[in-house]
PDB file of N, CA and C in Angstrom:
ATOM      1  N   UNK A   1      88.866 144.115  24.123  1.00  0.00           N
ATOM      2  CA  UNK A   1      88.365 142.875  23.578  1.00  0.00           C
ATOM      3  C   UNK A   1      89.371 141.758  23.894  1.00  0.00           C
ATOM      4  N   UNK A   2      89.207 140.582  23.919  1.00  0.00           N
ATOM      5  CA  UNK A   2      89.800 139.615  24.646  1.00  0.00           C
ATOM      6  C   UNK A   2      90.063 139.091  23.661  1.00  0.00           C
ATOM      7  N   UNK A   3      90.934 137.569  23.210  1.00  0.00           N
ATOM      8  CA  UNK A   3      91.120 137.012  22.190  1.00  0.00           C
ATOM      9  C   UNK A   3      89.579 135.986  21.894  1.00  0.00           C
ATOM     10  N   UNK A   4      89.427 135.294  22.512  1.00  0.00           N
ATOM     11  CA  UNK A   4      87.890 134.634  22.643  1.00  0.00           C
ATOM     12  C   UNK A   4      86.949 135.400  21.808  1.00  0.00           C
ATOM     13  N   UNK A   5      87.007 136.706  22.677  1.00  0.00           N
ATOM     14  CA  UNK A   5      85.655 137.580  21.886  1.00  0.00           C
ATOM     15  C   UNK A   5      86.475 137.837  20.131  1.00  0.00           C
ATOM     16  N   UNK A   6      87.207 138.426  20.167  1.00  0.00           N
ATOM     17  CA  UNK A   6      87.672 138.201  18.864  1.00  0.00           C
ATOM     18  C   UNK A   6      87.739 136.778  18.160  1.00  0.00           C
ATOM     19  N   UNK A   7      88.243 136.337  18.408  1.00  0.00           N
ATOM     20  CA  UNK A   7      88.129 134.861  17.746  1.00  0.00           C
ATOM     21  C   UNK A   7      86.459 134.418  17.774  1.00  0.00           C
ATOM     22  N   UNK A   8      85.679 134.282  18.133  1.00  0.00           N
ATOM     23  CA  UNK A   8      84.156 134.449  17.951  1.00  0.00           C
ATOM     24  C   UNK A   8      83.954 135.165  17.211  1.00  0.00           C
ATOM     25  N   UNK A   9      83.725 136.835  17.116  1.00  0.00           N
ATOM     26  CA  UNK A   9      83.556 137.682  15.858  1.00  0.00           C
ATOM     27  C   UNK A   9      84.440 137.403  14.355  1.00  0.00           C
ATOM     28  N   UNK A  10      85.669 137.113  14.569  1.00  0.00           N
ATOM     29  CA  UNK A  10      86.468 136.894  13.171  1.00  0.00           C
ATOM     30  C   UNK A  10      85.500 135.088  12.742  1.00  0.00           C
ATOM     31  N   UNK A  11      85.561 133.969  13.528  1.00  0.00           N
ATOM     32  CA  UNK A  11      84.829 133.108  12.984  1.00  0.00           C
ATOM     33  C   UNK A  11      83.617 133.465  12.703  1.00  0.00           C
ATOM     34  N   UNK A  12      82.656 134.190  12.802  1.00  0.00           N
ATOM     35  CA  UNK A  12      81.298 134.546  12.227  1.00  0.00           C
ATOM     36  C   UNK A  12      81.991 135.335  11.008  1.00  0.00           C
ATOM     37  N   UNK A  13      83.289 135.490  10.297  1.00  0.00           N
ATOM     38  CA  UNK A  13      83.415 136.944   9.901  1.00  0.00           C
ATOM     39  C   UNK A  13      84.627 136.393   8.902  1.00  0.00           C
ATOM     40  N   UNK A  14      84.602 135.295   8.795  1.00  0.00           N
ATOM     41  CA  UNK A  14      85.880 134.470   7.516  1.00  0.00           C
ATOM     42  C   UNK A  14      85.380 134.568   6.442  1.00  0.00           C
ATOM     43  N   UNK A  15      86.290 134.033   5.164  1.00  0.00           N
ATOM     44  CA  UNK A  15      86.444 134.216   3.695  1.00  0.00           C
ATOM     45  C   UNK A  15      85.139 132.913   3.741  1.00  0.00           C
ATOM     46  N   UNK A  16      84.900 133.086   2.184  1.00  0.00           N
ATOM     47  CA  UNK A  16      83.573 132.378   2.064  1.00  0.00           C
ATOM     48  C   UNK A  16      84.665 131.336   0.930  1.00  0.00           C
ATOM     49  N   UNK A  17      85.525 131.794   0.874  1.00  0.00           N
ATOM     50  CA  UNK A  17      86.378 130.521  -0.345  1.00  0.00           C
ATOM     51  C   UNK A  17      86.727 129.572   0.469  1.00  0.00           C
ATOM     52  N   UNK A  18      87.951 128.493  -0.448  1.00  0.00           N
ATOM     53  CA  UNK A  18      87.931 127.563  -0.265  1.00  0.00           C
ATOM     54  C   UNK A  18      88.959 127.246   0.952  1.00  0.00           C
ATOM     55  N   UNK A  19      89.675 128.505   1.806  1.00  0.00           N
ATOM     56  CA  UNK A  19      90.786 128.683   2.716  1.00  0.00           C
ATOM     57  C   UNK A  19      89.396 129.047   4.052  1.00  0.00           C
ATOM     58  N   UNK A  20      88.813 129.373   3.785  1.00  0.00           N
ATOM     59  CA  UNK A  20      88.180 129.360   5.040  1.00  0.00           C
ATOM     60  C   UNK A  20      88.731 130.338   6.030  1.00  0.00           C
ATOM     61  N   UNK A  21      89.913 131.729   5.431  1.00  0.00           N
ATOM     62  CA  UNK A  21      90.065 132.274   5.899  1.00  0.00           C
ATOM     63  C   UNK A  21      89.550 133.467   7.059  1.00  0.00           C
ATOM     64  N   UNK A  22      89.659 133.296   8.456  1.00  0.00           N
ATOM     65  CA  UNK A  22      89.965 134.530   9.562  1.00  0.00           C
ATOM     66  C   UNK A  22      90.731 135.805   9.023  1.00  0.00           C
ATOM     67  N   UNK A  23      90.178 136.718   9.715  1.00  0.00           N
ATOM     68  CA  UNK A  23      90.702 138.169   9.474  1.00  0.00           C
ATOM     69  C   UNK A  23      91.726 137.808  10.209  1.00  0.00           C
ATOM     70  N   UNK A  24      92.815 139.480   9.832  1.00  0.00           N
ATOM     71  CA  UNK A  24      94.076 139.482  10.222  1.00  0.00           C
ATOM     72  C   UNK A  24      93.570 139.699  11.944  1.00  0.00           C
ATOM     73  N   UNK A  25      94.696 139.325  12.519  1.00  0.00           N
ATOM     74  CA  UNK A  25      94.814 139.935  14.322  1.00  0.00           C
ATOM     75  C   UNK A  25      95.717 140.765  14.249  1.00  0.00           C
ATOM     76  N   UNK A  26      95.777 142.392  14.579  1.00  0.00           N
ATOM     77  CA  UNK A  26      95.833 143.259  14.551  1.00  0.00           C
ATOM     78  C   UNK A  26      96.325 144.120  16.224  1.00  0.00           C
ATOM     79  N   UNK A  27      97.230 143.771  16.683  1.00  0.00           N
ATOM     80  CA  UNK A  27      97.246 144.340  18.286  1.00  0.00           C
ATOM     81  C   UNK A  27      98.060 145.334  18.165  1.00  0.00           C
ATOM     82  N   UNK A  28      97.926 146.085  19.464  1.00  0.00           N
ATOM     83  CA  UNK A  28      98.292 147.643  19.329  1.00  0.00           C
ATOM     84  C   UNK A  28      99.438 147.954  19.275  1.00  0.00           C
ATOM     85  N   UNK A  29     100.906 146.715  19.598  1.00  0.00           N
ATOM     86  CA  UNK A  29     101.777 147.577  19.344  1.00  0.00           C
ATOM     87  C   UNK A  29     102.270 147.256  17.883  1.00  0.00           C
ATOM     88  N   UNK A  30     101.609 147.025  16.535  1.00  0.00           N
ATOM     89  CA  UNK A  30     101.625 146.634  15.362  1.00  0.00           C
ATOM     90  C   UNK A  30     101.490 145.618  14.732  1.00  0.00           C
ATOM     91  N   UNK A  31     101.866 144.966  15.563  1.00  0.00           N
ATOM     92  CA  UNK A  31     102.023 143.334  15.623  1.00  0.00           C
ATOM     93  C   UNK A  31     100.973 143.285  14.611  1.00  0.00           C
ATOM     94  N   UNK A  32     101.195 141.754  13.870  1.00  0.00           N
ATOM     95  CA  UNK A  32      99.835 141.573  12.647  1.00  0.00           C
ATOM     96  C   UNK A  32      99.793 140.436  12.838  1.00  0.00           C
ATOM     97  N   UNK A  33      98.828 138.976  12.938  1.00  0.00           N
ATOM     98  CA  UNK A  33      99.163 137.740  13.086  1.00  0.00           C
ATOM     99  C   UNK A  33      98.010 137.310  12.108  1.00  0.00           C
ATOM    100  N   UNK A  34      98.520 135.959  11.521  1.00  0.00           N
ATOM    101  CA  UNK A  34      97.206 135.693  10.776  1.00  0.00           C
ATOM    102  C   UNK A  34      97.047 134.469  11.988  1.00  0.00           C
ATOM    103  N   UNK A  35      95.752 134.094  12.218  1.00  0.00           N
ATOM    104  CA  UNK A  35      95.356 133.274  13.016  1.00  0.00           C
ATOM    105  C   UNK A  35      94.600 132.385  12.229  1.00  0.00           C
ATOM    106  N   UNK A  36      94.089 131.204  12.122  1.00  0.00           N
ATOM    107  CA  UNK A  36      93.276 130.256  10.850  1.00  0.00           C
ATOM    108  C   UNK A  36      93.113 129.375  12.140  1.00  0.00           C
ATOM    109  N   UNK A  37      91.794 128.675  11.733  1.00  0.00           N
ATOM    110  CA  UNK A  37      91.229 127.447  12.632  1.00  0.00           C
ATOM    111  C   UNK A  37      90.023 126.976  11.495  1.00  0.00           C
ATOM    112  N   UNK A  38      90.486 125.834  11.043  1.00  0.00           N
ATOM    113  CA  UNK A  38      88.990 125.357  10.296  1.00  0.00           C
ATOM    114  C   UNK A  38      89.310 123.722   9.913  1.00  0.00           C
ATOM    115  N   UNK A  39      88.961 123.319   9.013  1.00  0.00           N
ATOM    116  CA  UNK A  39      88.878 121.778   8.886  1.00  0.00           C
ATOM    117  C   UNK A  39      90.746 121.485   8.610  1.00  0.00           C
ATOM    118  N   UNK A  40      90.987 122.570   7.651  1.00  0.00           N
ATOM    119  CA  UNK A  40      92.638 122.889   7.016  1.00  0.00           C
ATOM    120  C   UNK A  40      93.443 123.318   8.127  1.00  0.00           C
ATOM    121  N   UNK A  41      93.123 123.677   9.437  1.00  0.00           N
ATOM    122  CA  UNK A  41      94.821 124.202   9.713  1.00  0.00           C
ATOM    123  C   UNK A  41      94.711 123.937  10.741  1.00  0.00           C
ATOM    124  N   UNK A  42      95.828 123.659  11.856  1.00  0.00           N
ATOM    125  CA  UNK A  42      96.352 122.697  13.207  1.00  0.00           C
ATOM    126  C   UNK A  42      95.659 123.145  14.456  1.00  0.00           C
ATOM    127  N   UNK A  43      94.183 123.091  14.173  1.00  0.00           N
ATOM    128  CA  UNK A  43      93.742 123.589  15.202  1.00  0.00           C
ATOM    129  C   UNK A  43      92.914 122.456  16.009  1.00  0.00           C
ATOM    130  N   UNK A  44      92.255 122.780  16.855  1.00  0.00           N
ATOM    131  CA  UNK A  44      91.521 122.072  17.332  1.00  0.00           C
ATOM    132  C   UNK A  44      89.814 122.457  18.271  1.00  0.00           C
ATOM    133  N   UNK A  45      88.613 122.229  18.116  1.00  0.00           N
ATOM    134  CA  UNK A  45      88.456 120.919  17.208  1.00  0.00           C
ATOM    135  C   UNK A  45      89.094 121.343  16.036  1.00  0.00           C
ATOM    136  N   UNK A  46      89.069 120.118  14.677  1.00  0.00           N
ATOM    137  CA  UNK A  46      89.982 120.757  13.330  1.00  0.00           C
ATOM    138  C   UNK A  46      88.577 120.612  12.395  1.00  0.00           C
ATOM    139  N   UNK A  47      87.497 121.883  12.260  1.00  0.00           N
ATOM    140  CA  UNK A  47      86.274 122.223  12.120  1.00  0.00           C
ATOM    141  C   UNK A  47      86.472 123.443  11.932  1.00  0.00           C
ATOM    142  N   UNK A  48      85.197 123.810  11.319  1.00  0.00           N
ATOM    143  CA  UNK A  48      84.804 125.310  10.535  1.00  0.00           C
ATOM    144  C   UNK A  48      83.954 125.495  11.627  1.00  0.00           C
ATOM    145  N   UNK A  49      84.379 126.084  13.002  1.00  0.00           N
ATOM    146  CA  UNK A  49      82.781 126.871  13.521  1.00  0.00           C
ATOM    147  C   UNK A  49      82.299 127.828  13.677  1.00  0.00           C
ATOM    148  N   UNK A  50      81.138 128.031  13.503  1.00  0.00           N
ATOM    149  CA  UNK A  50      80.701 129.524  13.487  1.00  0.00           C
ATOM    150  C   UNK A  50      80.868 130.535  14.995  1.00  0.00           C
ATOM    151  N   UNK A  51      80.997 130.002  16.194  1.00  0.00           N
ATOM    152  CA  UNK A  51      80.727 130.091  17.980  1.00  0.00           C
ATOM    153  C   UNK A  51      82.175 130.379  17.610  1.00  0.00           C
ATOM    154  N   UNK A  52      83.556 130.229  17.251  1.00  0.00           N
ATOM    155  CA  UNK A  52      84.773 130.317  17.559  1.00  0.00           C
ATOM    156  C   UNK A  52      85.435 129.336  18.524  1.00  0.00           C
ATOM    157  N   UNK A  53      84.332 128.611  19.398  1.00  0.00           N
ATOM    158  CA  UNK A  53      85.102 127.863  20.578  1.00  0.00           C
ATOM    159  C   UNK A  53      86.266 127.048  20.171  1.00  0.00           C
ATOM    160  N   UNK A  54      86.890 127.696  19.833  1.00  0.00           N
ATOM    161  CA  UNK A  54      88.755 126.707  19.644  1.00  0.00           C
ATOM    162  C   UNK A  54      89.047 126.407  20.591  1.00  0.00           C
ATOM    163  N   UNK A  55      90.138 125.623  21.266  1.00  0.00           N
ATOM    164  CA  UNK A  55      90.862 125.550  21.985  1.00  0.00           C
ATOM    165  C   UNK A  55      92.162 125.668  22.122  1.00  0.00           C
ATOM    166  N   UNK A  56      92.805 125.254  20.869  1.00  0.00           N
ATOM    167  CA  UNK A  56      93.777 125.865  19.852  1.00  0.00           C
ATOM    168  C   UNK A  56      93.955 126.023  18.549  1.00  0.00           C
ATOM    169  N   UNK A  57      94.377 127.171  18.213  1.00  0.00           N
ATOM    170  CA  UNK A  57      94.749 127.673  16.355  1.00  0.00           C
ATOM    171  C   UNK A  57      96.081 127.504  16.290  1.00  0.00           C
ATOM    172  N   UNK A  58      96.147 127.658  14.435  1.00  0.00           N
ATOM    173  CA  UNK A  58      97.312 127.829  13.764  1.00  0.00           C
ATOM    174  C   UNK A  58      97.161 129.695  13.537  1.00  0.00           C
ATOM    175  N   UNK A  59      98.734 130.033  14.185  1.00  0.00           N
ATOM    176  CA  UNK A  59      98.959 131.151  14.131  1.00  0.00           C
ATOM    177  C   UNK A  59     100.695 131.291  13.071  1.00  0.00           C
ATOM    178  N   UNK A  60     100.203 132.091  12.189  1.00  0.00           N
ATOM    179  CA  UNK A  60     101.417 132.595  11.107  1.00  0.00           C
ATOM    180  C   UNK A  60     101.585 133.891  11.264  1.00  0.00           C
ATOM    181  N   UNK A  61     103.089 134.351  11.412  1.00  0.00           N
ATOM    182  CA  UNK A  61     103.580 135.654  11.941  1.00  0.00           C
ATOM    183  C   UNK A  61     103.853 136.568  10.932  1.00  0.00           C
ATOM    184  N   UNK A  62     103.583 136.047   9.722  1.00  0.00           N
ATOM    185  CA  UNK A  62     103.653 136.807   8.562  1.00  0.00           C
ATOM    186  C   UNK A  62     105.374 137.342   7.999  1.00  0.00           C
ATOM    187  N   UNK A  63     106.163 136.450   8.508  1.00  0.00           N
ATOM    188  CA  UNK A  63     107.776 136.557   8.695  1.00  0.00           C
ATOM    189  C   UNK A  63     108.435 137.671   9.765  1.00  0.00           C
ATOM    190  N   UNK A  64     107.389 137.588  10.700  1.00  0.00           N
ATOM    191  CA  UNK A  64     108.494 138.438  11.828  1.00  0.00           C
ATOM    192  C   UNK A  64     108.849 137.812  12.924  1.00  0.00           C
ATOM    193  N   UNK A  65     109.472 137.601  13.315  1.00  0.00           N
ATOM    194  CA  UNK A  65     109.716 136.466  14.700  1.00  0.00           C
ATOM    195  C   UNK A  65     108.974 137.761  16.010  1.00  0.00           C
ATOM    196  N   UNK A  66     107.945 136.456  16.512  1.00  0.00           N
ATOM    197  CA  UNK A  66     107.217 136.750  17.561  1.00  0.00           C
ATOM    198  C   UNK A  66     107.911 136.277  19.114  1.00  0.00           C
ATOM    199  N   UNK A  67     108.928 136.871  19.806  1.00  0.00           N
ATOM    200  CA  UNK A  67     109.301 136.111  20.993  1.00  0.00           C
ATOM    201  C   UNK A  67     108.829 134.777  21.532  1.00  0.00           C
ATOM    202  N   UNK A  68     107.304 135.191  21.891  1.00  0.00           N
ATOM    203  CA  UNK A  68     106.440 134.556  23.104  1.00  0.00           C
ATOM    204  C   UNK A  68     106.336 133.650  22.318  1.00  0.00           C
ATOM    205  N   UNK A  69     106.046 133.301  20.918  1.00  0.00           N
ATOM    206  CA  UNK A  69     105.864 132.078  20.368  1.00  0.00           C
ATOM    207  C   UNK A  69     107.131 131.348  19.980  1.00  0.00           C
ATOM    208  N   UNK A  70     108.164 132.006  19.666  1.00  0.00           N
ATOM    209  CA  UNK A  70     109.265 131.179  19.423  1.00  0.00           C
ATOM    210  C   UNK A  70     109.508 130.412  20.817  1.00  0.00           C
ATOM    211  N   UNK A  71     109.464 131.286  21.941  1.00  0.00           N
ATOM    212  CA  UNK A  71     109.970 130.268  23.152  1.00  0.00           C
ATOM    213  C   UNK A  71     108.829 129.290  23.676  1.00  0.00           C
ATOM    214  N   UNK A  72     107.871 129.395  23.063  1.00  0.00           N
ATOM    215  CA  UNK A  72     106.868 128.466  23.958  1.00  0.00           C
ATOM    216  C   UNK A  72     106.087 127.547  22.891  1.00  0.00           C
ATOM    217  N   UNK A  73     105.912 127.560  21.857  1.00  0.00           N
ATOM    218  CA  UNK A  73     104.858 127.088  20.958  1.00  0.00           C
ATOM    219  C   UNK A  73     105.802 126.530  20.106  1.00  0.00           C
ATOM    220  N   UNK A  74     104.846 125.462  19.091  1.00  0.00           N
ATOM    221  CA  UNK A  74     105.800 124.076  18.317  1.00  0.00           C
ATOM    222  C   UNK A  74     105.765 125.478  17.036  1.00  0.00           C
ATOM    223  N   UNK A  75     107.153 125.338  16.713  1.00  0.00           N
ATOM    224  CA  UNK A  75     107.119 126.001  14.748  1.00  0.00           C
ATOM    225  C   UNK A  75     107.154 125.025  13.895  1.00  0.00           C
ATOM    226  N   UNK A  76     105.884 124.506  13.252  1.00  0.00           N
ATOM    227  CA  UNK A  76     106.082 123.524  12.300  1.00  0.00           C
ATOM    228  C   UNK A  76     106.327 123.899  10.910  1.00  0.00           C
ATOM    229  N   UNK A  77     106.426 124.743  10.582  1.00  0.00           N
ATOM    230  CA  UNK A  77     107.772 125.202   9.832  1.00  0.00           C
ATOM    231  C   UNK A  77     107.984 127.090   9.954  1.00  0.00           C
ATOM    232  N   UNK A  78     108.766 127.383   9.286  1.00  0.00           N
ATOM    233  CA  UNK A  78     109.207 129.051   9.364  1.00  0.00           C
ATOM    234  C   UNK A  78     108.172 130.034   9.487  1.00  0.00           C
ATOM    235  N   UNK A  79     107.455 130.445  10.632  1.00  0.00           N
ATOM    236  CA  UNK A  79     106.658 131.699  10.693  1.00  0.00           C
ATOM    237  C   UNK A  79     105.614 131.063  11.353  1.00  0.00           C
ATOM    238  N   UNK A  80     105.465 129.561  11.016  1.00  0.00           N
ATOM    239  CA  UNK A  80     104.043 129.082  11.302  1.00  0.00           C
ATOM    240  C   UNK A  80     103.874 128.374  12.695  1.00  0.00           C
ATOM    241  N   UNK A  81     102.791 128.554  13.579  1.00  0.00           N
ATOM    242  CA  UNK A  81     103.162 127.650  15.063  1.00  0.00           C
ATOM    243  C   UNK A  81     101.810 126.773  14.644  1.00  0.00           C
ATOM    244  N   UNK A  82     101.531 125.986  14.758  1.00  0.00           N
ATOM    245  CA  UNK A  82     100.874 124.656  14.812  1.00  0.00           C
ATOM    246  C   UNK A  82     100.047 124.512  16.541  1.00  0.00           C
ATOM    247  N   UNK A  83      98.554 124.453  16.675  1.00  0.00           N
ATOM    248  CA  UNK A  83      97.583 124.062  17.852  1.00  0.00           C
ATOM    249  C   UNK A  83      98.402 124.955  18.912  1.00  0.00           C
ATOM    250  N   UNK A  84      98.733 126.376  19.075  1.00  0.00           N
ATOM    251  CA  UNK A  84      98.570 127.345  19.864  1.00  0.00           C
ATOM    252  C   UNK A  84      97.894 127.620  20.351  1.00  0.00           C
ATOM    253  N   UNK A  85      97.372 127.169  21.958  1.00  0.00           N
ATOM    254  CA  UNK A  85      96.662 127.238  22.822  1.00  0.00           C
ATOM    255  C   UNK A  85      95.885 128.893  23.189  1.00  0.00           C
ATOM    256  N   UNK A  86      94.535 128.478  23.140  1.00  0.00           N
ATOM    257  CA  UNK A  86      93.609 130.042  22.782  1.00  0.00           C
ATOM    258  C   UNK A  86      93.894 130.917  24.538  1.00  0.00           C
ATOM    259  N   UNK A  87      94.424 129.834  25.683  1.00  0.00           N
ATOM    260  CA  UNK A  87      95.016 130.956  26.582  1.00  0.00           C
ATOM    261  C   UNK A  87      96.052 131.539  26.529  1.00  0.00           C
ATOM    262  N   UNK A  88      97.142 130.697  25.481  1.00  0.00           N
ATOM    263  CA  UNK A  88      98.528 131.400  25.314  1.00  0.00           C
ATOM    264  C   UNK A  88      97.827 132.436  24.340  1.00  0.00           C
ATOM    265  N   UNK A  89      97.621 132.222  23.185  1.00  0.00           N
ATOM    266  CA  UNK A  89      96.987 133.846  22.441  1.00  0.00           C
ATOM    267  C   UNK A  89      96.373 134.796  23.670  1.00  0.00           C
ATOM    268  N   UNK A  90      95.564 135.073  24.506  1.00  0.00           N
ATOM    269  CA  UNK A  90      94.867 135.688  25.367  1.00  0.00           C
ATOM    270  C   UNK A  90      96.164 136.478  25.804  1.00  0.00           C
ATOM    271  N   UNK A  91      97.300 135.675  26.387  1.00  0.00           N
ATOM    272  CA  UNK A  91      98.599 136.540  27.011  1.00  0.00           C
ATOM    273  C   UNK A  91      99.139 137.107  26.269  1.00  0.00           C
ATOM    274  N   UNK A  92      99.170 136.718  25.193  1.00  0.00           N
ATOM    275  CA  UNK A  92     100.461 136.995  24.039  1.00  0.00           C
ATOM    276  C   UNK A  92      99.846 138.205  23.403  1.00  0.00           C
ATOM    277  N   UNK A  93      98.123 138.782  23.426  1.00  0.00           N
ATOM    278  CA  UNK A  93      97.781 139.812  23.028  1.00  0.00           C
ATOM    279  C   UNK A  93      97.820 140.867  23.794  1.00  0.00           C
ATOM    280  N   UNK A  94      97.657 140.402  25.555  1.00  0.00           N
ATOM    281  CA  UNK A  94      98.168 141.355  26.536  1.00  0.00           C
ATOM    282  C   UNK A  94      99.631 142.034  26.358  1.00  0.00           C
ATOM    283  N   UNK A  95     100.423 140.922  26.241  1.00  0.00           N
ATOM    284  CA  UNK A  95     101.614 141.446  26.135  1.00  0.00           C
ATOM    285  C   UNK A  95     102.062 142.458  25.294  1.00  0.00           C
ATOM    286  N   UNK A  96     101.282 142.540  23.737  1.00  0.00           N
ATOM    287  CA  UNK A  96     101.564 143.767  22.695  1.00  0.00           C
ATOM    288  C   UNK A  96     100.462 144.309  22.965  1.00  0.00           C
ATOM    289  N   UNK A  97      99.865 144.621  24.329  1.00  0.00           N
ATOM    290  CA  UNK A  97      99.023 145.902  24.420  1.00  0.00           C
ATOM    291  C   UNK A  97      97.361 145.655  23.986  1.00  0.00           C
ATOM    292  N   UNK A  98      96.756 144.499  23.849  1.00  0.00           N
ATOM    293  CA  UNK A  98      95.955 144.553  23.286  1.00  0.00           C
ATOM    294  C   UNK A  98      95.295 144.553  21.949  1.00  0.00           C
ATOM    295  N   UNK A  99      93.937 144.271  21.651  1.00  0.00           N
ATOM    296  CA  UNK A  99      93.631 143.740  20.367  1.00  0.00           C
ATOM    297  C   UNK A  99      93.273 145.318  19.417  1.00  0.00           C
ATOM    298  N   UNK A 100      93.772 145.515  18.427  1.00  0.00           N
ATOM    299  CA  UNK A 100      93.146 146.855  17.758  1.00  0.00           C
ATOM    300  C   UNK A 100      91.660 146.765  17.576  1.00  0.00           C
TER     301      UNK A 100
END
């Protein structure tokens, strides 16, 4: 599964409260990321959609330092990267092996 296709299924597949929460991202070598895109978090468009078409999300590492994002992506504050481009996620899930 690709990040796209995931990010499409988790947006049909968020919290019905008021966070508008995405499921966890889950890749094979343990890695856990929370990923969020909706009216609330640094994404873009900055919208609730049901299709997933982001272009970029807010991705939170849940306090583990993620390499690929520390060297390449803005940390707008501790754990959190701010409009992370949905082709950098695509690599960055290759890189830990894929999506569970």
């Amino acid at each position: 599964m690709t990040f796209k296709e995931w990010l499409k299924n988790a947006s049909n597949n968020r919290s019905n409260d008021f966070g508008n929460l995405l499921p966890e991202l889950k890749l094979m070598d343990g890695t856990k990321l929370s990923v969020q895109a909706s009216d609330f978090h640094m994404c873009e468009p900055k919208a609730k959609l049901e299709d997933g078409d982001y272009y970029c999300v807010e991705v939170y590492t849940q306090g583990i330092k993620v390499k690929e994002l520390e060297e390449t992506c803005y940390e707008v504050s501790p754990y959190i990267y701010g409009y992370v481009p949905v082709e950098f996620m695509e690599t960055l899930c290759l890189l830990h092996g894929g999506i569970k």
